[in-house]
Protein backbone atom coordinates (compact mmCIF):
# COMPACT_ATOMS: atom_id res chain seq x y z
CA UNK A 1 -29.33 14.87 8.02
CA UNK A 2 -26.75 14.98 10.69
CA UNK A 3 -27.39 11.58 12.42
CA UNK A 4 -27.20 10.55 8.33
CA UNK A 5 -24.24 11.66 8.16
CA UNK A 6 -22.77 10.67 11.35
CA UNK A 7 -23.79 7.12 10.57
CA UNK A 8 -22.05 7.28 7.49
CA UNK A 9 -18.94 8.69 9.11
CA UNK A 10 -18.57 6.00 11.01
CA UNK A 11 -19.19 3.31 8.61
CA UNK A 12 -16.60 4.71 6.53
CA UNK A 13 -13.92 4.61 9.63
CA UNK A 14 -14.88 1.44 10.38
CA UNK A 15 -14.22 -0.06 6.93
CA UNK A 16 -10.98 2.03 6.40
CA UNK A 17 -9.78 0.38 10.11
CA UNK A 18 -11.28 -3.12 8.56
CA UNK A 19 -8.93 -2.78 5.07
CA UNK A 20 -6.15 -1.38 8.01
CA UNK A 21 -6.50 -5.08 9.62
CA UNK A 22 -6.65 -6.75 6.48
CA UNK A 23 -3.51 -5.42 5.31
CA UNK A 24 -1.89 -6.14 9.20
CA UNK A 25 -2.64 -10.09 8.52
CA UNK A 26 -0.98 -9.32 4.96
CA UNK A 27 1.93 -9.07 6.19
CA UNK A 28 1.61 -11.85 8.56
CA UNK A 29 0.48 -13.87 5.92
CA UNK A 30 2.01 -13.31 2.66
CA UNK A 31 5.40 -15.00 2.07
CA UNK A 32 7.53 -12.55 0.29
CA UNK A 33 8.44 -8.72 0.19
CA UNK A 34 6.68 -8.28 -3.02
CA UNK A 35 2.92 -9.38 -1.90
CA UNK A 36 4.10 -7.75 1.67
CA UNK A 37 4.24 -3.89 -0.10
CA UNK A 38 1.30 -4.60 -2.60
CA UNK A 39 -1.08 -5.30 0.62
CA UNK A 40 -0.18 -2.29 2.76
CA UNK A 41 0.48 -0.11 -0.45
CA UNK A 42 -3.41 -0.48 -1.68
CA UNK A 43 -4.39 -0.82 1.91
CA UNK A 44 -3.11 2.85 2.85
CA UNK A 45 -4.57 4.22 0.06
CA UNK A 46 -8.21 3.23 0.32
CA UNK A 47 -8.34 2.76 4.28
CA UNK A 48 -6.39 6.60 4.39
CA UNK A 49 -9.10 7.70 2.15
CA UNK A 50 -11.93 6.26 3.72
CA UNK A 51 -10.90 7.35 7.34
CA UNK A 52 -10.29 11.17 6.58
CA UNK A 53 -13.48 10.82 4.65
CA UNK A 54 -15.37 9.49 7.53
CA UNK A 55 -13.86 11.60 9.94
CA UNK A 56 -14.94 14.95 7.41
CA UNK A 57 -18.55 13.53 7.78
CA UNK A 58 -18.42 13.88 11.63
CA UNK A 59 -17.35 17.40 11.14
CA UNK A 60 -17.94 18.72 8.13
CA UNK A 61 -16.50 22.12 7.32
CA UNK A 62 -15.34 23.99 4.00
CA UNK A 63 -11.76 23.84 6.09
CA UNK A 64 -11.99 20.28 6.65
CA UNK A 65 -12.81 19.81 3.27
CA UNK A 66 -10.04 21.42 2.16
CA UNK A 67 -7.19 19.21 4.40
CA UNK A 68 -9.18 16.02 3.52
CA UNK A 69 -8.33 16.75 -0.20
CA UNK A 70 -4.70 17.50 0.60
CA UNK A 71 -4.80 14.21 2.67
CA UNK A 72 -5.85 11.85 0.00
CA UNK A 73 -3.65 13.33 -2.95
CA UNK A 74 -0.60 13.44 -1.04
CA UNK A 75 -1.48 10.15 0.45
CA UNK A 76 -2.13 8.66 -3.09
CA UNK A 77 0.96 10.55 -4.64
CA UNK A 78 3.22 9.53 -1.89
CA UNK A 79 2.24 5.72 -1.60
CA UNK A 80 2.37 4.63 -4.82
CA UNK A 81 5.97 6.06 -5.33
CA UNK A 82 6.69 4.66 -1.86
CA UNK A 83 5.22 1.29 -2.70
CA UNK A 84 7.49 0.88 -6.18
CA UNK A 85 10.77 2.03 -4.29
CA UNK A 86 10.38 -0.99 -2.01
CA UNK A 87 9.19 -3.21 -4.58
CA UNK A 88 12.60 -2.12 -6.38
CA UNK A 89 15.02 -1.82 -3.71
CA UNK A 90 13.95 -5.70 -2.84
CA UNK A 91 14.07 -6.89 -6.16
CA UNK A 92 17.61 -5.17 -6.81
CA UNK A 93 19.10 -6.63 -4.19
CA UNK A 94 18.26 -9.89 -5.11
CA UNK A 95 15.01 -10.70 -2.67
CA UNK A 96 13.75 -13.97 -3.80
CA UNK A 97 10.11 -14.27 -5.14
CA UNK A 98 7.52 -16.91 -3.40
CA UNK A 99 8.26 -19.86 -5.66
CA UNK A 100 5.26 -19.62 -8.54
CA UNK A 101 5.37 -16.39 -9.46
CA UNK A 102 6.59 -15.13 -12.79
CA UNK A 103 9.41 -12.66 -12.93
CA UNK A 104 8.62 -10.52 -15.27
CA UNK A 105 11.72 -8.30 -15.18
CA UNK A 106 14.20 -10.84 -15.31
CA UNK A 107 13.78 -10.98 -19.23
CA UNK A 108 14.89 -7.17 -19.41
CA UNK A 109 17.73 -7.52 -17.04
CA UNK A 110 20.69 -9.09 -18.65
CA UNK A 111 22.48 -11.88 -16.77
CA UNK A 112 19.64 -12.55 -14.65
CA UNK A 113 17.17 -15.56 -14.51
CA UNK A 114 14.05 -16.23 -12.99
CA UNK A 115 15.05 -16.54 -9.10
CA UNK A 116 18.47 -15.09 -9.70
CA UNK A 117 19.68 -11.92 -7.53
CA UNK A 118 20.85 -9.07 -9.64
CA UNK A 119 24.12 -9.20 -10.89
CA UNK A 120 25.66 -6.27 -9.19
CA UNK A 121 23.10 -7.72 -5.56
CA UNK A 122 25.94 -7.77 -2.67
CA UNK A 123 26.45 -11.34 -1.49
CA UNK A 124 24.11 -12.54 1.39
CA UNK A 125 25.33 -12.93 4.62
């Protein structure tokens, strides 16, 4: 059961460090802010998860238990909120979207167009 378990452990660290690199070459890769935050955002949720959750397998303990838990709902509380105050920030002050993708918010926000900045967005220097 232990060597189970150990094996499973490290799977699970593995793939969290896997989705860790995959969201590394998102933001080498992606061409805006926007896709930038969405790849590390759901990135450090599920790789978080699955490394404390490996790591509990290698040493499993009702005390371990206990911090994993805290981990992953402070980690999934404190991402998401992180993740939509960059998206937000960026957006109101007038980041540009990769050219294709639909703006969404521009019909609510009055004197803006699709690929506009925000009309109160300081000037870029």
């Amino acid at each position: 059961m232990d060597t189970a378990m150990n094996v499973i452990g490290s799977l699970m660290i593995v793939l969290g460090a896997l989705v860790f690199l995959g969201a590394a070459l998102g933001l080498v890769r992606f061409p805006d802010p926007y896709t930038r935050i969405s790849a590390t955002g759901t990135a450090g949720g599920v790789g978080m998860i699955l490394l404390v959750v490996g790591a509990l397998l290698h040493m499993p303990s009702v005390a371990n238990v206990v911090k994993v838990v805290l981990i992953v709902v402070l980690q999934l509380g404190s991402a998401s909120v992180a993740t939509m105050a960059l998206a937000r920030s960026a957006y109101l002050t007038g980041v540009p979207m990769n050219p294709g993708h639909y703006d969404e918010l521009a019909e609510d926000t009055p004197g803006r167009e699709h690929g506009e900045p925000a009309p109160h967005a300081p000037d870029e220097v």
